[in-house]
Protein backbone atom coordinates (compact mmCIF):
# COMPACT_ATOMS: atom_id res chain seq x y z
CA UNK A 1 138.89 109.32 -19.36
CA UNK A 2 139.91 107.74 -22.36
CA UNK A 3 141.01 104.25 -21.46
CA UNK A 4 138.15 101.94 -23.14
CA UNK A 5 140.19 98.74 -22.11
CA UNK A 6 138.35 99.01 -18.89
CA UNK A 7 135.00 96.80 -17.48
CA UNK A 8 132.21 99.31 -17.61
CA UNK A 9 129.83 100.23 -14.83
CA UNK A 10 126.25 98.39 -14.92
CA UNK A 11 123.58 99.30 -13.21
CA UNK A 12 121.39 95.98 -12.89
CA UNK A 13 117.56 95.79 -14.73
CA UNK A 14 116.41 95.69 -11.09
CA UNK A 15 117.75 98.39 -10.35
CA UNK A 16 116.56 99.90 -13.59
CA UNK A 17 113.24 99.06 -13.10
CA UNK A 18 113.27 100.24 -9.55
CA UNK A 19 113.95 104.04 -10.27
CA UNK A 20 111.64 103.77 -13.45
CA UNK A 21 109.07 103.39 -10.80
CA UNK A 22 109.84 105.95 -8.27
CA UNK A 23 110.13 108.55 -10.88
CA UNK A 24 106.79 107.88 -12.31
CA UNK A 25 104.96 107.74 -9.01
CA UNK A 26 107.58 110.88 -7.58
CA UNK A 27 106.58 112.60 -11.08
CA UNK A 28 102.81 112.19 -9.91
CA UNK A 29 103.14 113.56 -6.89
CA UNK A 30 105.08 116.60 -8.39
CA UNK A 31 102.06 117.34 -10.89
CA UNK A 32 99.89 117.99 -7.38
CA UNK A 33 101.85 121.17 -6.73
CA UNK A 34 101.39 123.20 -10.55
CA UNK A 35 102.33 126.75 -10.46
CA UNK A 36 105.40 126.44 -8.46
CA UNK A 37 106.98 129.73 -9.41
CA UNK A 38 109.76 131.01 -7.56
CA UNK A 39 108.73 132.12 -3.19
CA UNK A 40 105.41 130.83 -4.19
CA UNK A 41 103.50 128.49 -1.45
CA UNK A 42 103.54 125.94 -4.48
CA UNK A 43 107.27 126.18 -4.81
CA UNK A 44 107.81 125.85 -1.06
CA UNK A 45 105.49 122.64 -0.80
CA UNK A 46 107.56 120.82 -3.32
CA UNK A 47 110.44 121.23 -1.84
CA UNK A 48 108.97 119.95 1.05
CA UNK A 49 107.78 116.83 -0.42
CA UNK A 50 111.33 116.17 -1.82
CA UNK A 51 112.64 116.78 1.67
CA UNK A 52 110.00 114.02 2.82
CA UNK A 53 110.57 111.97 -0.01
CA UNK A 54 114.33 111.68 1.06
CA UNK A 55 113.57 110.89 4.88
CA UNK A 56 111.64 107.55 3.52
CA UNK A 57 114.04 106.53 1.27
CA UNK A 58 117.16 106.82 2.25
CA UNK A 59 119.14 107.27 5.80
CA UNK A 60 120.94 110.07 4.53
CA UNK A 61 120.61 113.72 6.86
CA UNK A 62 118.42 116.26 4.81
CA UNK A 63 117.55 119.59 5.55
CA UNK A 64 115.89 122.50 3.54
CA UNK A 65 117.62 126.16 3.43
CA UNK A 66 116.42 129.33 3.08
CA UNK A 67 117.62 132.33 1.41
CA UNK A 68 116.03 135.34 -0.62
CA UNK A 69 115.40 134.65 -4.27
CA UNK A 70 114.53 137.79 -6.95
CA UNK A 71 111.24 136.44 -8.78
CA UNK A 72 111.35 138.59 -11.31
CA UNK A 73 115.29 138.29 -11.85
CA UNK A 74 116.87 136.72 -15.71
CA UNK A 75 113.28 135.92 -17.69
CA UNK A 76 110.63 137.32 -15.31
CA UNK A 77 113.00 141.07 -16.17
CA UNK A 78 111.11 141.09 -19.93
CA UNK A 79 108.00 141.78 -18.42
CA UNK A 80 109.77 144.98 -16.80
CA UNK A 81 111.04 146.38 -19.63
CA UNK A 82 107.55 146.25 -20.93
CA UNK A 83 106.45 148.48 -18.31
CA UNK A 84 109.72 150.64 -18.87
CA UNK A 85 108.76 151.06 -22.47
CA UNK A 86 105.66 152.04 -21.45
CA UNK A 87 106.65 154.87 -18.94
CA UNK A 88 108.91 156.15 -21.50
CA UNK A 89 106.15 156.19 -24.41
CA UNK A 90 104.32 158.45 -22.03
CA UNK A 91 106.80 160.75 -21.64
CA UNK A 92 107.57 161.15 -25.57
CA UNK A 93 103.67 161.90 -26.25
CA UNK A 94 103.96 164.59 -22.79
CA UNK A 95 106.49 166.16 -24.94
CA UNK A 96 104.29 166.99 -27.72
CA UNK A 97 101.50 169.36 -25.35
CA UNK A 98 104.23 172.37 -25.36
CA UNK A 99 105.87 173.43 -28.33
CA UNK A 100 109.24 174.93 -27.15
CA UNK A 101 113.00 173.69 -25.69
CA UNK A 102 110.73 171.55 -22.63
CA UNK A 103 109.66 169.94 -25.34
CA UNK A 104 112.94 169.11 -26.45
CA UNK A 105 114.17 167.92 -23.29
CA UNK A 106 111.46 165.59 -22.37
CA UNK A 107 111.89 164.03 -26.14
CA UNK A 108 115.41 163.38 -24.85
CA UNK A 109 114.58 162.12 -21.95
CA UNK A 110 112.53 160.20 -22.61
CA UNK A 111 115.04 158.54 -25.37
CA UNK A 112 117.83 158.56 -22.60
CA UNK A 113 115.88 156.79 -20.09
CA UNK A 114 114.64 154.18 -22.48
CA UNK A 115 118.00 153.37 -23.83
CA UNK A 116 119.66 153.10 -20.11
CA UNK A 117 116.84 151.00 -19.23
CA UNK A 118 116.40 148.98 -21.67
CA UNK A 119 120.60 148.42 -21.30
CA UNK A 120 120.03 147.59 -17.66
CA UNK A 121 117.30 145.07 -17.73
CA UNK A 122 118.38 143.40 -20.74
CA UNK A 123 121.68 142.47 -18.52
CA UNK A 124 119.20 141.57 -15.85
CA UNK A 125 117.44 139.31 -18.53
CA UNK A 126 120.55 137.38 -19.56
CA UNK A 127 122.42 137.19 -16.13
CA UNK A 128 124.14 140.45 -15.76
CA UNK A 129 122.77 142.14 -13.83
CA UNK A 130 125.18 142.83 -11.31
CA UNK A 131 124.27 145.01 -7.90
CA UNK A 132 121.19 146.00 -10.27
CA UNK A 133 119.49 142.65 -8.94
CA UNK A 134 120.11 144.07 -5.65
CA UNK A 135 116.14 147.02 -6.57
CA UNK A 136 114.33 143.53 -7.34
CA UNK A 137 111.46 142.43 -4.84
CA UNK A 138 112.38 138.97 -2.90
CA UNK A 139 110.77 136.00 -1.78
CA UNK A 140 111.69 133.62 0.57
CA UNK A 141 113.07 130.22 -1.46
CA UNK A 142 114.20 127.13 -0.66
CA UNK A 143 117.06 124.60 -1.32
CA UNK A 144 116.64 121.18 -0.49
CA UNK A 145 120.03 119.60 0.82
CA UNK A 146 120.87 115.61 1.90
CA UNK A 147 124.56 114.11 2.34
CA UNK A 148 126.13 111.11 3.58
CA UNK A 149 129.05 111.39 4.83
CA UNK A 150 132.06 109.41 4.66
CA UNK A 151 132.71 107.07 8.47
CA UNK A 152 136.01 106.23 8.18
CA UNK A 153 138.02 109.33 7.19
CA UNK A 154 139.30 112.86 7.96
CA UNK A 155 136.97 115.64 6.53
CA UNK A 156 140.07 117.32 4.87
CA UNK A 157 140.94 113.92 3.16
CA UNK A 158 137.24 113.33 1.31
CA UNK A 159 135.70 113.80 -2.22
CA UNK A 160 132.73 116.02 -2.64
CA UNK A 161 130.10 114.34 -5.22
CA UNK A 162 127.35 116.64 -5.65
CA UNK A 163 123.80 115.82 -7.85
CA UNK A 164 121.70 118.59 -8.15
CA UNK A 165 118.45 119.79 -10.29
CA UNK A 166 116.04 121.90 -9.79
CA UNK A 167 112.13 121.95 -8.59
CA UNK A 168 110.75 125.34 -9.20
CA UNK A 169 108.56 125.91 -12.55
CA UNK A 170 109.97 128.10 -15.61
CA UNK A 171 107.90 131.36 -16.31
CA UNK A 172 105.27 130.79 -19.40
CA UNK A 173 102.37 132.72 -20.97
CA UNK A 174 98.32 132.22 -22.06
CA UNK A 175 99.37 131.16 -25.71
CA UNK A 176 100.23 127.53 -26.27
CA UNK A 177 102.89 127.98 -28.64
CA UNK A 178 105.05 129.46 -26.71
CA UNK A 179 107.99 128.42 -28.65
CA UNK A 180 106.22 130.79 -32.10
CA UNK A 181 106.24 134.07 -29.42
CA UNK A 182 109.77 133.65 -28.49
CA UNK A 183 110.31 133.63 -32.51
CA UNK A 184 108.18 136.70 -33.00
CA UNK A 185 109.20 138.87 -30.03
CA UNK A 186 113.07 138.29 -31.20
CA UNK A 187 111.78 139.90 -34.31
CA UNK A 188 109.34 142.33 -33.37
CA UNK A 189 110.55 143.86 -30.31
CA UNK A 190 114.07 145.24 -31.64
CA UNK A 191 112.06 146.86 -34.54
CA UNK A 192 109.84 148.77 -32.18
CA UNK A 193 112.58 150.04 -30.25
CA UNK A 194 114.08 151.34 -33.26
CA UNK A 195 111.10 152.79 -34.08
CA UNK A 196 110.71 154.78 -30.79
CA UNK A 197 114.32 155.68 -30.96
CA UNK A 198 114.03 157.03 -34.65
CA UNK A 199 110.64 158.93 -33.64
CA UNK A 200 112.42 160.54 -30.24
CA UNK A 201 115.71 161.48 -32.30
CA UNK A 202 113.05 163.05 -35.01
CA UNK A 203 111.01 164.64 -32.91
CA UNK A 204 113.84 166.39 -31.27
CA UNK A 205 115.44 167.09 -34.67
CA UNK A 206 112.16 168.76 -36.02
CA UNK A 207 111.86 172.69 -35.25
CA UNK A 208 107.63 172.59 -34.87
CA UNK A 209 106.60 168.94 -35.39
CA UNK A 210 102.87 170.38 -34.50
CA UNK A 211 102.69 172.54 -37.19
CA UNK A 212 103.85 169.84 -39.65
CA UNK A 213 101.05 167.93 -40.07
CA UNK A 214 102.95 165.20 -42.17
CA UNK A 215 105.58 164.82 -39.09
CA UNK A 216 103.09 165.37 -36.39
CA UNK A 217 101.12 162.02 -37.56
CA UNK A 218 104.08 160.51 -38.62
CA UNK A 219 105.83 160.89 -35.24
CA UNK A 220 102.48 159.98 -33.31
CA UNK A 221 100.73 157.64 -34.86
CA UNK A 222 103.61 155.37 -36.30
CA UNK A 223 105.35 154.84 -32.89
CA UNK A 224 102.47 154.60 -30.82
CA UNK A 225 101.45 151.12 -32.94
CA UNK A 226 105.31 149.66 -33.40
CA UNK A 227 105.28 150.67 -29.30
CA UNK A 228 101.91 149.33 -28.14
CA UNK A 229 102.64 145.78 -30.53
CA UNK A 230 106.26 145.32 -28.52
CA UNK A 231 105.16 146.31 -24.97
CA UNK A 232 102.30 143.56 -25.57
CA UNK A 233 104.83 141.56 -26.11
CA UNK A 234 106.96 141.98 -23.68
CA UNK A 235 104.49 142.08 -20.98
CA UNK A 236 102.79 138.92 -21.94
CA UNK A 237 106.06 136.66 -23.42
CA UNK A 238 106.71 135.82 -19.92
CA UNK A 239 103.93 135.93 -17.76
CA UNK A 240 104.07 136.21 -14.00
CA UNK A 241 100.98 134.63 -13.14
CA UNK A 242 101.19 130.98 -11.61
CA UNK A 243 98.56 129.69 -13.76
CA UNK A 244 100.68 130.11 -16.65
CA UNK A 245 103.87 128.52 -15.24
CA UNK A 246 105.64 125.64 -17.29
CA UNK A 247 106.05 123.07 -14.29
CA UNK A 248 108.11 120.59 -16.57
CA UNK A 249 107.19 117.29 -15.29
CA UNK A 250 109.78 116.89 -12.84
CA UNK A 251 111.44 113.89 -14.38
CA UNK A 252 115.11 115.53 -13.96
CA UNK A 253 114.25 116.19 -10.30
CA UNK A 254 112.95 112.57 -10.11
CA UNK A 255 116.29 110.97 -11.76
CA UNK A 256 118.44 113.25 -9.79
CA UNK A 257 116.76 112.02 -6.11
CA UNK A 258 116.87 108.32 -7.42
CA UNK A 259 120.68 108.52 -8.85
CA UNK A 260 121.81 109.92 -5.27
CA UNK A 261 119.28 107.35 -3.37
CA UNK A 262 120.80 104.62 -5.36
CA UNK A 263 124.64 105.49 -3.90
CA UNK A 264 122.96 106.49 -0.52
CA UNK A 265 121.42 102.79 -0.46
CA UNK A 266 124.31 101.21 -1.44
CA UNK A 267 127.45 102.08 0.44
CA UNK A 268 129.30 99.32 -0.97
CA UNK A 269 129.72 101.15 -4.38
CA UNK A 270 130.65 104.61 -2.47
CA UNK A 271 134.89 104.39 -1.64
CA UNK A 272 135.56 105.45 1.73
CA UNK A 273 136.80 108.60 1.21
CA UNK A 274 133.50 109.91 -1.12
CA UNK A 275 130.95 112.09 0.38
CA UNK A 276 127.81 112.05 -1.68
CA UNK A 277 125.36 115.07 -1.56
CA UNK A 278 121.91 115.63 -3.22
CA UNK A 279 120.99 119.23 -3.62
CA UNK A 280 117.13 120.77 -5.74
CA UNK A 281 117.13 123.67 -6.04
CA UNK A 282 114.58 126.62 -5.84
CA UNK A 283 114.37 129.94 -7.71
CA UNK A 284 116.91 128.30 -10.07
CA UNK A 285 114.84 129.63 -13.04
CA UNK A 286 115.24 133.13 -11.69
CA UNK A 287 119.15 133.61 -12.62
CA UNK A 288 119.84 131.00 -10.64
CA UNK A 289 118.88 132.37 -7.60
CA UNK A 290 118.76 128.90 -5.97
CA UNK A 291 122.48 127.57 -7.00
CA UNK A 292 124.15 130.65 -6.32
CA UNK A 293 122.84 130.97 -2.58
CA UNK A 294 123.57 127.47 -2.61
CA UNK A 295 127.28 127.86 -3.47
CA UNK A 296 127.87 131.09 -1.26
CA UNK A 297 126.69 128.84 1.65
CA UNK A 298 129.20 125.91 1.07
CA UNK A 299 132.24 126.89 1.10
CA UNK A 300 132.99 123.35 2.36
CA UNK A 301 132.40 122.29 -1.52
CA UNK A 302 134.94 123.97 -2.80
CA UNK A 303 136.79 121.19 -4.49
CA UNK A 304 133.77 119.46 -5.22
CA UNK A 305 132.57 117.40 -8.73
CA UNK A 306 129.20 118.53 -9.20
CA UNK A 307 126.41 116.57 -12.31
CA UNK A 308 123.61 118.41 -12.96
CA UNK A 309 120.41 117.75 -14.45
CA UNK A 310 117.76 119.98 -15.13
CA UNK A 311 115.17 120.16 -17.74
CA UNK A 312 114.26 116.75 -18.80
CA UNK A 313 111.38 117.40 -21.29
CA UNK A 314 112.04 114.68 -24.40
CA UNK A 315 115.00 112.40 -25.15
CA UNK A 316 116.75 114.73 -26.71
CA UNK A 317 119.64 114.61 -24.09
CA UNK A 318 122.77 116.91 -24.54
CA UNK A 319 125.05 118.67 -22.65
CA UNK A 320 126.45 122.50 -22.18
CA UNK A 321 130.12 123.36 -22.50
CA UNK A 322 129.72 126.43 -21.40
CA UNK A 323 127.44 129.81 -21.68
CA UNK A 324 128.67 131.99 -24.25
CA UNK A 325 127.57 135.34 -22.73
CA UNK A 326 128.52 135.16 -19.69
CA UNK A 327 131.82 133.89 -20.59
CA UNK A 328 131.67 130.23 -18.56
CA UNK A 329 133.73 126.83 -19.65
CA UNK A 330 131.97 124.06 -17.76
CA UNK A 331 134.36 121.47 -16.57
CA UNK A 332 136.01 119.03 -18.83
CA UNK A 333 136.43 116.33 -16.73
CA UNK A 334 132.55 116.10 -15.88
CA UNK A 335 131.87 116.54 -19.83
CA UNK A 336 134.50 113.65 -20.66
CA UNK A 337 133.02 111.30 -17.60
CA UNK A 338 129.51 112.47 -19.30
CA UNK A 339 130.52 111.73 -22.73
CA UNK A 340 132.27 108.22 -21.54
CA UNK A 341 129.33 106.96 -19.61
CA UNK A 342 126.91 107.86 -22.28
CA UNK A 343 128.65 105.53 -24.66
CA UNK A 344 128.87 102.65 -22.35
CA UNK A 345 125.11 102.94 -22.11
CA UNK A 346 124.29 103.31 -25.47
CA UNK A 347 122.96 107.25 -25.09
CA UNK A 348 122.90 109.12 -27.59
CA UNK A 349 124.06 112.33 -26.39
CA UNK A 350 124.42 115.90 -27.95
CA UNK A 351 126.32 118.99 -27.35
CA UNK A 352 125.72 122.33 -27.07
CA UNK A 353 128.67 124.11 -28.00
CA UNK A 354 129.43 127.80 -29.16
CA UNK A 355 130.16 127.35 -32.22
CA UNK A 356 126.75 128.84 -34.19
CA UNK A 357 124.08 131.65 -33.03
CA UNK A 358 121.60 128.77 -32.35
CA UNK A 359 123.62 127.02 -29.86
CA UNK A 360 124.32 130.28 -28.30
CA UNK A 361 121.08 131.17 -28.15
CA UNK A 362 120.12 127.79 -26.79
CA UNK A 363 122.24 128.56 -23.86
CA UNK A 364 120.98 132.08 -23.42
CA UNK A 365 119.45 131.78 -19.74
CA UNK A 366 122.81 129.72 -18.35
CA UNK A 367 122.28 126.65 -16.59
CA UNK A 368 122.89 124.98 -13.49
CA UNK A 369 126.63 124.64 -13.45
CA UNK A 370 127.60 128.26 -13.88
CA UNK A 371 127.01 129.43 -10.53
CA UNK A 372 129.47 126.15 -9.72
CA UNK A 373 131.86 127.09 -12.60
CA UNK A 374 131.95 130.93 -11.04
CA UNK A 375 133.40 129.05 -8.07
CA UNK A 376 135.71 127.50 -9.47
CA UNK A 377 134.09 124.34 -9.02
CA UNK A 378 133.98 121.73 -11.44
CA UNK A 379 130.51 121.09 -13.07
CA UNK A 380 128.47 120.32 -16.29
CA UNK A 381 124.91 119.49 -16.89
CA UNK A 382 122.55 117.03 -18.47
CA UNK A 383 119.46 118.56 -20.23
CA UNK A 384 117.24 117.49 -22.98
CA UNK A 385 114.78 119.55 -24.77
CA UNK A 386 114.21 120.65 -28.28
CA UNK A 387 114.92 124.02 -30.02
CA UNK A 388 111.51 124.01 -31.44
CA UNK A 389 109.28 122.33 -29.17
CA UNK A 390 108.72 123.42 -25.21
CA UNK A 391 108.13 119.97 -24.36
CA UNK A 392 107.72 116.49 -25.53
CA UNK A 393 107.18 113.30 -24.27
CA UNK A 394 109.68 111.09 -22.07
CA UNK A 395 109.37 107.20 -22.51
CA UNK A 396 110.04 104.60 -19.71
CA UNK A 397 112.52 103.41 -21.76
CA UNK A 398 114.76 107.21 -21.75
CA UNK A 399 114.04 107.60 -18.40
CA UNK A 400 116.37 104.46 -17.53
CA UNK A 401 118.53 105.66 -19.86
CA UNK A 402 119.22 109.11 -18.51
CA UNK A 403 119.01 107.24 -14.96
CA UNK A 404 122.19 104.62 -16.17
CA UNK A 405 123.57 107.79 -17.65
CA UNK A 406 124.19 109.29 -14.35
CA UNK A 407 124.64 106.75 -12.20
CA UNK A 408 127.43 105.54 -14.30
CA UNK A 409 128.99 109.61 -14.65
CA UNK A 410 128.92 109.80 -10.91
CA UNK A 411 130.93 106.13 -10.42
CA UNK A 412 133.48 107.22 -12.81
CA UNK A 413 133.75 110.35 -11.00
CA UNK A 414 134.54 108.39 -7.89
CA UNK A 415 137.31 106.31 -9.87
CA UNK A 416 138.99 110.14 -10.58
């Protein structure tokens, strides 16, 4: 990918102009469907629309699949360990109405079952959940899929190019700045979990905490504060209510739908032996509920290139190597056909790498490619947003840029 002695790819100002258009009037027409949280009726009428949206503009076969999504799965799990932390603040303060071993053993349990709780849904929270995803409620979700396939060659013989985003809304709360919560409940929830952890292993420690006046207020009125401040957190840093959803804008969506309708429309730029599919995704922002049913669908795509985009909120654009936690390298030939295209349009482009906690933490939730990447197929992903801002603004102007950006990545794909 390293040969600049070669004519770049250019996508004509027509052209340009063309899917600046569609994605401002497609972007309009997302905004009528707010609140579309994962198996909501909101969620399910956008994917609709996109399947719609694809029959008028473009030939291409398109189809929408279901499968069961877990609502409450990666972010929507903080709210249940607020509600776990709850059940086991009631059982400390039941320990306290007899004074002998019952009491001791309720103290413990109570510390036992908030530790193995709090173990299990924080691996829920960060996509580890495991067979423990398996006692969430589900919801019926859908994928939106469209392909054109190749005329003039044998199925076994043909390249896979797969663009895919995501239309379902990101879990959000009643506060506007959200992105001050996030920085307080990193800080103030591990505290209060110390807190009732100390109080538990001090309670259980003390011979007659009820005759010790000193202890007995220390060990109820000190943890039932710290506990009350970080279950309020908890329960309201993601909130499950619709009205509250972050819908985004849809402008990744948008690009994504134009990019493929732009190959779909022109068959002349696809070689022969290319089949081009277009997949949105929903549930995605419940541990990627909608790329993982996705991939455990097609096993056809197994040697597929797959360019992501998902969460277009400024201009800001970057890209993942990998996710840190869960142990994922995201392909190095998409990053290098990224990284290649974004000079020869002038993009300024970022990474997100693992080398510093912020980066990490940046790619705490995942993104779209690692459910590919767990396949062994190759993927990477174009975002944009900013560490300390939910959203900003995106300008005509980035919106042909991130549109050049991956029309150009999926050409040079084709060349490999």
């Amino acid at each position: 990918m390293e040969n600049f002695d070669r004519i770049p790819f250019v996508v004509s100002q027509d052209d340009l102009d063309d899917a600046c258009d569609f994605v401002t009037d497609f972007c309009e027409e997302l905004e009528e469907h707010q609140g579309r949280l994962t198996g909501t009726p909101e969620e399910t009428a956008t994917a609709r629309l996109i399947r719609d949206r694809l029959h008028s503009e473009t030939s291409a076969r398109v189809r929408l699949e279901a499968y069961k999504a877990r609502p409450i799965a990666g972010r929507g799990s903080l709210s249940l360990l607020g509600f776990w932390f709850g059940l086991c603040l009631i059982l400390y303060y039941l320990s306290f109405v007899k004074n002998d071993i019952s009491a001791v053993i309720l103290t413990v349990f109570a510390l036992v079952l908030f530790v193995a709780g709090a173990i299990a849904i924080l691996l829920l929270f960060i996509g580890k959940g495991g067979k423990l995803n398996n006692l969430l409620p589900q919801k019926v979700s859908y994928n939106v899929v469209s392909e054109r396939c190749p005329s003039c060659c044998e199925a076994s013989k043909e390249r896979t190019i797969i663009v895919c985003t995501n239309h379902d809304a990101v879990l959000g709360n009643a506060l506007y700045d959200f992105a001050k919560l996030r920085k307080f409940a990193l800080i103030m929830v591990p505290i209060t979990a110390l807190i009732f952890i100390a109080s538990c292993i001090a309670k259980a420690s003390i011979a007659d905490p009820v005759k010790d006046i000193a202890a007995l207020t220390t060990l109820t009125i000190i943890p039932f504060l710290s506990s009350v401040a970080g279950i309020s957190v908890l329960i309201t840093h993601f909130s499950l209510s619709k009205k509250h959803a972050r819908d985004r804008g849809g402008v990744a969506t948008s690009v994504a739908l134009a990019t493929y309708a732009y190959f779909v429309e022109n068959p002349h730029l696809l070689p022969n032996d290319v089949r081009i599919v277009f997949a949105s995704f929903g549930g995605e922002n419940s541990s990627h509920g909608g790329s993982k049913a996705f991939v455990e669908a097609h096993s056809e795509f197994a040697g597929a290139k797959v360019l992501a985009i998902s969460d277009i909120l400024d201009n800001n654009f970057a890209v993942y190597t990998g996710d840190h936690f869960l142990k994922i390298k995201h392909s190095r030939e998409i990053l290098d056909a990224i990284s290649l295209s974004a000079r020869e349009c002038e993009v300024a482009l970022r990474t997100y790498d693992n080398n510093s906690t912020i980066n990490r933490m940046s790619c705490l939730h995942g993104s779209i490619s690692n459910a590919f990447a767990k396949a062994h197929i190759q993927s990477a992903t174009i975002t944009a947003k900013h560490r300390e801002a939910i959203e900003g603004v995106v300008h005509r102007d980035d919106v042909a840029k991130l549109f050049a950006l991956s029309v150009t990545t999926v050409h040079h794909l084709m060349e490999n």
